[in-house]
Protein backbone atom coordinates (compact mmCIF):
# COMPACT_ATOMS: atom_id res chain seq x y z
CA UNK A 1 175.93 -62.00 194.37
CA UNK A 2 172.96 -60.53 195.93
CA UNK A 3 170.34 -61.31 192.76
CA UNK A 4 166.91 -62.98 193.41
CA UNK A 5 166.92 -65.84 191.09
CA UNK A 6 163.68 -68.10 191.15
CA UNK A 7 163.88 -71.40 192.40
CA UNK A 8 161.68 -72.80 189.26
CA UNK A 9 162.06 -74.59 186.54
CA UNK A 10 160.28 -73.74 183.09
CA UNK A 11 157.27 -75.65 183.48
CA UNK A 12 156.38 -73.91 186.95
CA UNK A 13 157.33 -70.81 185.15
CA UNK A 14 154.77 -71.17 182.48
CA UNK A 15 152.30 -72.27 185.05
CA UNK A 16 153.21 -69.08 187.20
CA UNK A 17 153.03 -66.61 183.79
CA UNK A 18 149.56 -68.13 182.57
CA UNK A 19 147.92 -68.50 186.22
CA UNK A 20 148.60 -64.50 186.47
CA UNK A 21 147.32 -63.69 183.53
CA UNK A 22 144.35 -65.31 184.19
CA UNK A 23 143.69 -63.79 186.78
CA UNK A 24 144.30 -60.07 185.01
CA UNK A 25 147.77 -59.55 186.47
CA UNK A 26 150.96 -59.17 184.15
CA UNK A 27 154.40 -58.60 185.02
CA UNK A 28 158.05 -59.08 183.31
CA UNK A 29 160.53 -61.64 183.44
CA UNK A 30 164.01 -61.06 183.15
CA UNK A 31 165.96 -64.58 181.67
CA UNK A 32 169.45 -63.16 183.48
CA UNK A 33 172.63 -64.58 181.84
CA UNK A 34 176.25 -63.94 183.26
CA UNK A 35 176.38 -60.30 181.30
CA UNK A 36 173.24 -59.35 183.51
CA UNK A 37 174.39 -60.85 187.00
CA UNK A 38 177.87 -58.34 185.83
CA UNK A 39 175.45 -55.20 185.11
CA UNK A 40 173.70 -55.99 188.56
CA UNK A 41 176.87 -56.86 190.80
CA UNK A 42 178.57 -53.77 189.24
CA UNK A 43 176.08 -50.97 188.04
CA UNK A 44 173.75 -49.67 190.70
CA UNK A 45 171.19 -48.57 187.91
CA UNK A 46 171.33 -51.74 186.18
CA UNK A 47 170.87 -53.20 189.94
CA UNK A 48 167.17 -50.94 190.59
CA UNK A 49 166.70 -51.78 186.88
CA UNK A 50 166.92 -55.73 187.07
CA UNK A 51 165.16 -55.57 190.80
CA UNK A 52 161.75 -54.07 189.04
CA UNK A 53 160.88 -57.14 187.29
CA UNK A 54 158.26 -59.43 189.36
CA UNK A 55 160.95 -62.64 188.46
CA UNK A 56 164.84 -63.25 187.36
CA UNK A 57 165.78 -66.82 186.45
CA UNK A 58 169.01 -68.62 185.32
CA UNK A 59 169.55 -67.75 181.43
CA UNK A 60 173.32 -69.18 182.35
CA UNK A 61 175.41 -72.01 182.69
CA UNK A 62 177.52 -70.43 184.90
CA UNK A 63 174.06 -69.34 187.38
CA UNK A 64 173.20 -72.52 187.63
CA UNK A 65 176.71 -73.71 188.55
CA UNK A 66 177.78 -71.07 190.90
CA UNK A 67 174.10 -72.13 192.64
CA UNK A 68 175.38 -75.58 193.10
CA UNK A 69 178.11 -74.46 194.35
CA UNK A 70 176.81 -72.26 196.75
CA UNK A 71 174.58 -75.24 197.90
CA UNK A 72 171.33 -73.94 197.07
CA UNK A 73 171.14 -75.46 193.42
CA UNK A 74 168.69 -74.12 190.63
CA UNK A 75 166.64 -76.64 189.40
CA UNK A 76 167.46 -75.80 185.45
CA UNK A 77 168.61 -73.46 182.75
CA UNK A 78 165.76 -71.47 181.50
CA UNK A 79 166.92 -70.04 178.13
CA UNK A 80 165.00 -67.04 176.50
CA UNK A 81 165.62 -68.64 173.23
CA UNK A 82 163.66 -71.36 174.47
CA UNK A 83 161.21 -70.01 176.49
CA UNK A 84 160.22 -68.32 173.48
CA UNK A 85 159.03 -70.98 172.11
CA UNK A 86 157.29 -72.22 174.98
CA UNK A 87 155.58 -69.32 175.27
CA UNK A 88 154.47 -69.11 172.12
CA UNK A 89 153.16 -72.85 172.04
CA UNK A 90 151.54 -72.31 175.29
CA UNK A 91 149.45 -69.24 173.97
CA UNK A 92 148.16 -71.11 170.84
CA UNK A 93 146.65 -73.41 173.04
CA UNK A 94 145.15 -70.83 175.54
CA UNK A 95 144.41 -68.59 172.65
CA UNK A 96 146.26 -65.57 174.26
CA UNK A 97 148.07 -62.76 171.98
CA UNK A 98 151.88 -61.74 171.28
CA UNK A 99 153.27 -58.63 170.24
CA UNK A 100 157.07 -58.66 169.33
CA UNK A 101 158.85 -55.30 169.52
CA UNK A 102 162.44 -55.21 168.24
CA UNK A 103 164.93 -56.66 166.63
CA UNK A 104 166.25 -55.64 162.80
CA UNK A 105 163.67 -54.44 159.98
CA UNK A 106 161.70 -57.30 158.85
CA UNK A 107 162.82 -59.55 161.38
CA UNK A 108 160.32 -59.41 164.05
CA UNK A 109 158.11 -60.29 160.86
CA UNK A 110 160.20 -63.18 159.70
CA UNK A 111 159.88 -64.30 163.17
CA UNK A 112 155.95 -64.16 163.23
CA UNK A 113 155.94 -66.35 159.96
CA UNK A 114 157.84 -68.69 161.33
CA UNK A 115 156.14 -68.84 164.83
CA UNK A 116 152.49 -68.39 163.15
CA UNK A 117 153.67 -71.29 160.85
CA UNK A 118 154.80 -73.74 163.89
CA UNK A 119 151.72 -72.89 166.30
CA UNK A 120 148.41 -73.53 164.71
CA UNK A 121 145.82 -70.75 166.05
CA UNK A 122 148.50 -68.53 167.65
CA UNK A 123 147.41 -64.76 167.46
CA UNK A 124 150.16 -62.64 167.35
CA UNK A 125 148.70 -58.82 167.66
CA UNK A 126 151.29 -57.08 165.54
CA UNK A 127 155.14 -56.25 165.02
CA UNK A 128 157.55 -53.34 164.74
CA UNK A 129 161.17 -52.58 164.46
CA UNK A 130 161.84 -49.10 166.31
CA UNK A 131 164.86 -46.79 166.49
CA UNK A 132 164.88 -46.41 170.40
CA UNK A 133 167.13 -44.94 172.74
CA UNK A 134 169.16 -46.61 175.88
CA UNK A 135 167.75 -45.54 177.98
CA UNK A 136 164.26 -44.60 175.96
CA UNK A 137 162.98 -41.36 176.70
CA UNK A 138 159.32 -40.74 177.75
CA UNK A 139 159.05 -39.70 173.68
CA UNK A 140 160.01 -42.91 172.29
CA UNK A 141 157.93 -44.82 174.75
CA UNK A 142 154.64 -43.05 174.09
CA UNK A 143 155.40 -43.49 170.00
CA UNK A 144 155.70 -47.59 171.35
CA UNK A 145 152.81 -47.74 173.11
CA UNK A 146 151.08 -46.34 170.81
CA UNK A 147 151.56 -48.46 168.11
CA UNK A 148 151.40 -51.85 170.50
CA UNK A 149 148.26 -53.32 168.74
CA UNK A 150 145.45 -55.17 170.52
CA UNK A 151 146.36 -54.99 174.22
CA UNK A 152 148.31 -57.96 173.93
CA UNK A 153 148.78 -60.57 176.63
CA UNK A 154 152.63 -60.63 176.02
CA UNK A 155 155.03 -58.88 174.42
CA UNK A 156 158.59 -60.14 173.54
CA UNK A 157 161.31 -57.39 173.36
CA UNK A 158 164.44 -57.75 171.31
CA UNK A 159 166.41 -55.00 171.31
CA UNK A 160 169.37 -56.13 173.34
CA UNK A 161 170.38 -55.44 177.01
CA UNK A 162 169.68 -53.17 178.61
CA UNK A 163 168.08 -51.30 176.60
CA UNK A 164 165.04 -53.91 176.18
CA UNK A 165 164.51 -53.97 180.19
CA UNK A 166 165.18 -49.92 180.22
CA UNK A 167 162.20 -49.39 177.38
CA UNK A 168 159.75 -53.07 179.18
CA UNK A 169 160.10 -50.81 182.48
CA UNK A 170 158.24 -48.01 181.20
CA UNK A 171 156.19 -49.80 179.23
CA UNK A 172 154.61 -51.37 181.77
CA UNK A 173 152.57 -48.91 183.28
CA UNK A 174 150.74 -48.41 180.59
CA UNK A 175 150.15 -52.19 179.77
CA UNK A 176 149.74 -53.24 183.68
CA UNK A 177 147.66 -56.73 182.48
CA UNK A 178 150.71 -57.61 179.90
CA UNK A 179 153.64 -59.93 180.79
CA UNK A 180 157.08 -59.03 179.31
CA UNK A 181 160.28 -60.49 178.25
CA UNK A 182 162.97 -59.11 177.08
CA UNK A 183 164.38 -61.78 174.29
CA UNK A 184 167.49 -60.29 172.65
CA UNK A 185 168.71 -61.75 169.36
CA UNK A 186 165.72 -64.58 169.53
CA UNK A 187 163.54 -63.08 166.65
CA UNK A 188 166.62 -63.41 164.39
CA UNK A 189 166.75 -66.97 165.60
CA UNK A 190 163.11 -67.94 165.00
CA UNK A 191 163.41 -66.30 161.31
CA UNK A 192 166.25 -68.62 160.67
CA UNK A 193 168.71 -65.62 160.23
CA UNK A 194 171.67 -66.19 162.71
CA UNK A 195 171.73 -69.96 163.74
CA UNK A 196 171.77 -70.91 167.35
CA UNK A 197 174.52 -73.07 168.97
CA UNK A 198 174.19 -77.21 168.79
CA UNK A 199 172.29 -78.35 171.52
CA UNK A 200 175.65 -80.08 173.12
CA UNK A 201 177.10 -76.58 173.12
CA UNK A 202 174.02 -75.26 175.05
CA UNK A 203 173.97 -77.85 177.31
CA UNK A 204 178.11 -77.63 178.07
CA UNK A 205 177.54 -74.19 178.63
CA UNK A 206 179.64 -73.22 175.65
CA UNK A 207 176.85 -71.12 173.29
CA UNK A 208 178.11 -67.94 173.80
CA UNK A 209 181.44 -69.33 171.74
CA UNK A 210 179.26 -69.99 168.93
CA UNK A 211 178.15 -66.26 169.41
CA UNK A 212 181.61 -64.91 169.55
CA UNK A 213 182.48 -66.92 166.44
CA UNK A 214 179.31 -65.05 165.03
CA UNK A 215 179.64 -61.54 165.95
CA UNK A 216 183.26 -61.20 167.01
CA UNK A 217 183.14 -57.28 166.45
CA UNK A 218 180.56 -56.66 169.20
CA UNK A 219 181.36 -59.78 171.68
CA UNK A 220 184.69 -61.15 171.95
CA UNK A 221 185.02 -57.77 174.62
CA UNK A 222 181.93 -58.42 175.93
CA UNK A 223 182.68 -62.01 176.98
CA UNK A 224 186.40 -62.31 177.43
CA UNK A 225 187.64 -58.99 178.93
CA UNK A 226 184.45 -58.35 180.91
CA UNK A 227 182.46 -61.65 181.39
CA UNK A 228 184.94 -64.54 181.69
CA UNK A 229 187.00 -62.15 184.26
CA UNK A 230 183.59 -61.68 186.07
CA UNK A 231 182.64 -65.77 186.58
CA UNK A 232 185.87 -65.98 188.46
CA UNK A 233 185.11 -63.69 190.73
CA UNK A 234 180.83 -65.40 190.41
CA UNK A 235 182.63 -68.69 191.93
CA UNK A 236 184.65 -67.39 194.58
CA UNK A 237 181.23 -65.35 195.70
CA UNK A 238 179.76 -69.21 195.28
CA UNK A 239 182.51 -70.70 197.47
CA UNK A 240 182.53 -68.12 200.17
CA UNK A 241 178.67 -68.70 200.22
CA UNK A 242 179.38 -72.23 200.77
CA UNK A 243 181.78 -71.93 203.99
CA UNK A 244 179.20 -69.92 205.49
C-alpha cells in the first residue's frame, strides 16, 4: 500500500545496523505492524513520519502475508519484541551501549536488570521514564537529549506509537551516529511485567488477541473497529497487486 518494507530478514538486519555503526553512521528502524501500515495508508503525517526512517520491516503477520500474496514475499517476521533482544545480545558481544527511553516509572529499569542480567558485559548508558508530548515539542526534546547519557550507540524508545517515532525523529539530529528503535510495550516485557503471547500465537499471527485479552480498555478499538477492517482492505491491495 505504497510502504517501503525491506526485503531482509533479522540476521541481515543486524548485519546492516552493526556494519553502519561501524562505520560512524546511525539511523532508525521502524518494526511496522498492521496499526502502522493503517497510520501510513491513511494519515499523510504519519506517511512523511514513517518515510524518515533509513528502514521499515514486517512487525506483522498480516505484512508478511499480504507480501505473499502480492508475489513479492518477505523473507520473515521481524518482531520488535524480539529484535530487542537481538540487539541487545549482539551489543554485549561488540561491546556497544544502550540507552532505553520510555515506558512506565521503573520499568525501563526493570528492563535493564533483566537485560544486564541475560547479556554478560552489556553496557547500557542509562534510563528514564519521561512525561512527553505526541507530538513532543522542541522543549521536551531538548530536556531528552539532555539527559541521554554517554552518546549511546542505540537507543530503544517505548513510549507507544506514534509518539515514539514523533519524539526518535527529532532526536536524531542531535544523536546523528545513534541507531533508533522505537519498541513500544517491550521494556514491560523484558521486566517480566505484562507477559507476551505463546510462541504458537506469535507464529499464527494471533498475539495481538493475547493483547486485547490484556488491555481491552485501550485495544479492542484499536484492533477490531480500525485494524481488522483495515487488513481487508491490506489483501484486496495484495490481490490487485497480484493481477497486475
Amino acid at each position: 500500500m505504497g510502504m517501503p518494507v525491506a526485503d531482509v530478514d533479522e540476521a541481515g538486519l543486524l548485519d546492516h545496523v552493526f556494519g553502519a555503526l561501524a562505520r560512524g553512521e546511525g539511523g532508525w528502524i521502524v518494526t511496522a505492524n498492521l496499526d502502522i501500515l493503517r497510520r501510513y495508508a491513511l494519515d499523510s503525517d504519519c506517511r512523511a513520519l514513517y518515510d524518515a526512517a533509513e528502514i521499515r520491516v514486517a512487525d506483522g503477520m498480516p505484512l508478511v502475508w499480504a507480501s505473499r500474496v502480492a508475489g513479492r514475499p518477505l523473507p520473515e517476521r521481524i518482531a520488535g519484541s524480539t529484535l530487542t533482544l537481538d540487539l541487545a545480545e549482539r551489543a554485549a558481544r561488540e561491546g556497544r551501549s544502550l540507552y532505553l527511553l520510555g515506558g512506565d516509572p521503573g520499568t525501563a529499569a526493570a528492563c535493564r536488570a533483566s537485560l544486564e542480567s541475560r547479556f554478560a558485559g552489556l553496557t547500557i548508558a542509562g534510563t528514564s521514564s519521561p512525561r512527553v508530548g505526541s507530538p513532543a515539542n522542541w522543549a521536551e526534546v531538548e530536556r531528552i537529549a539532555a539527559s541521554i547519557e554517554g552518546d549511546p550507540d542505540i537507543v530503544l524508545v517505548g513510549l507507544g506509537s506514534p509518539k515514539q517515532e514523533f519524539l526518535i525523529q527529532k532526536l536524531r539530529q542531535r544523536f546523528p551516529k545513534t541507531w533508533f528503535m522505537g519498541v513500544g510495550i517491550t521494556f514491560s516485557f523484558v521486566a517480566g511485567e505484562v507477559a507476551r503471547a505463546p510462541e504458537w500465537m506469535q507464529r499464527a499471527g494471533v498475539e495481538w488477541v493475547h493483547r486485547m485479552v490484556q488491555d481491552p480498555g485501550r485495544l479492542v478499538r484499536r484492533y477490531l473497529i480500525e485494524d481488522l477492517p483495515f487488513a481487508g482492505v491490506l489483501f484486496a491491495s495484495a490481490v490487485r497487486d497480484r493481477l497486475r
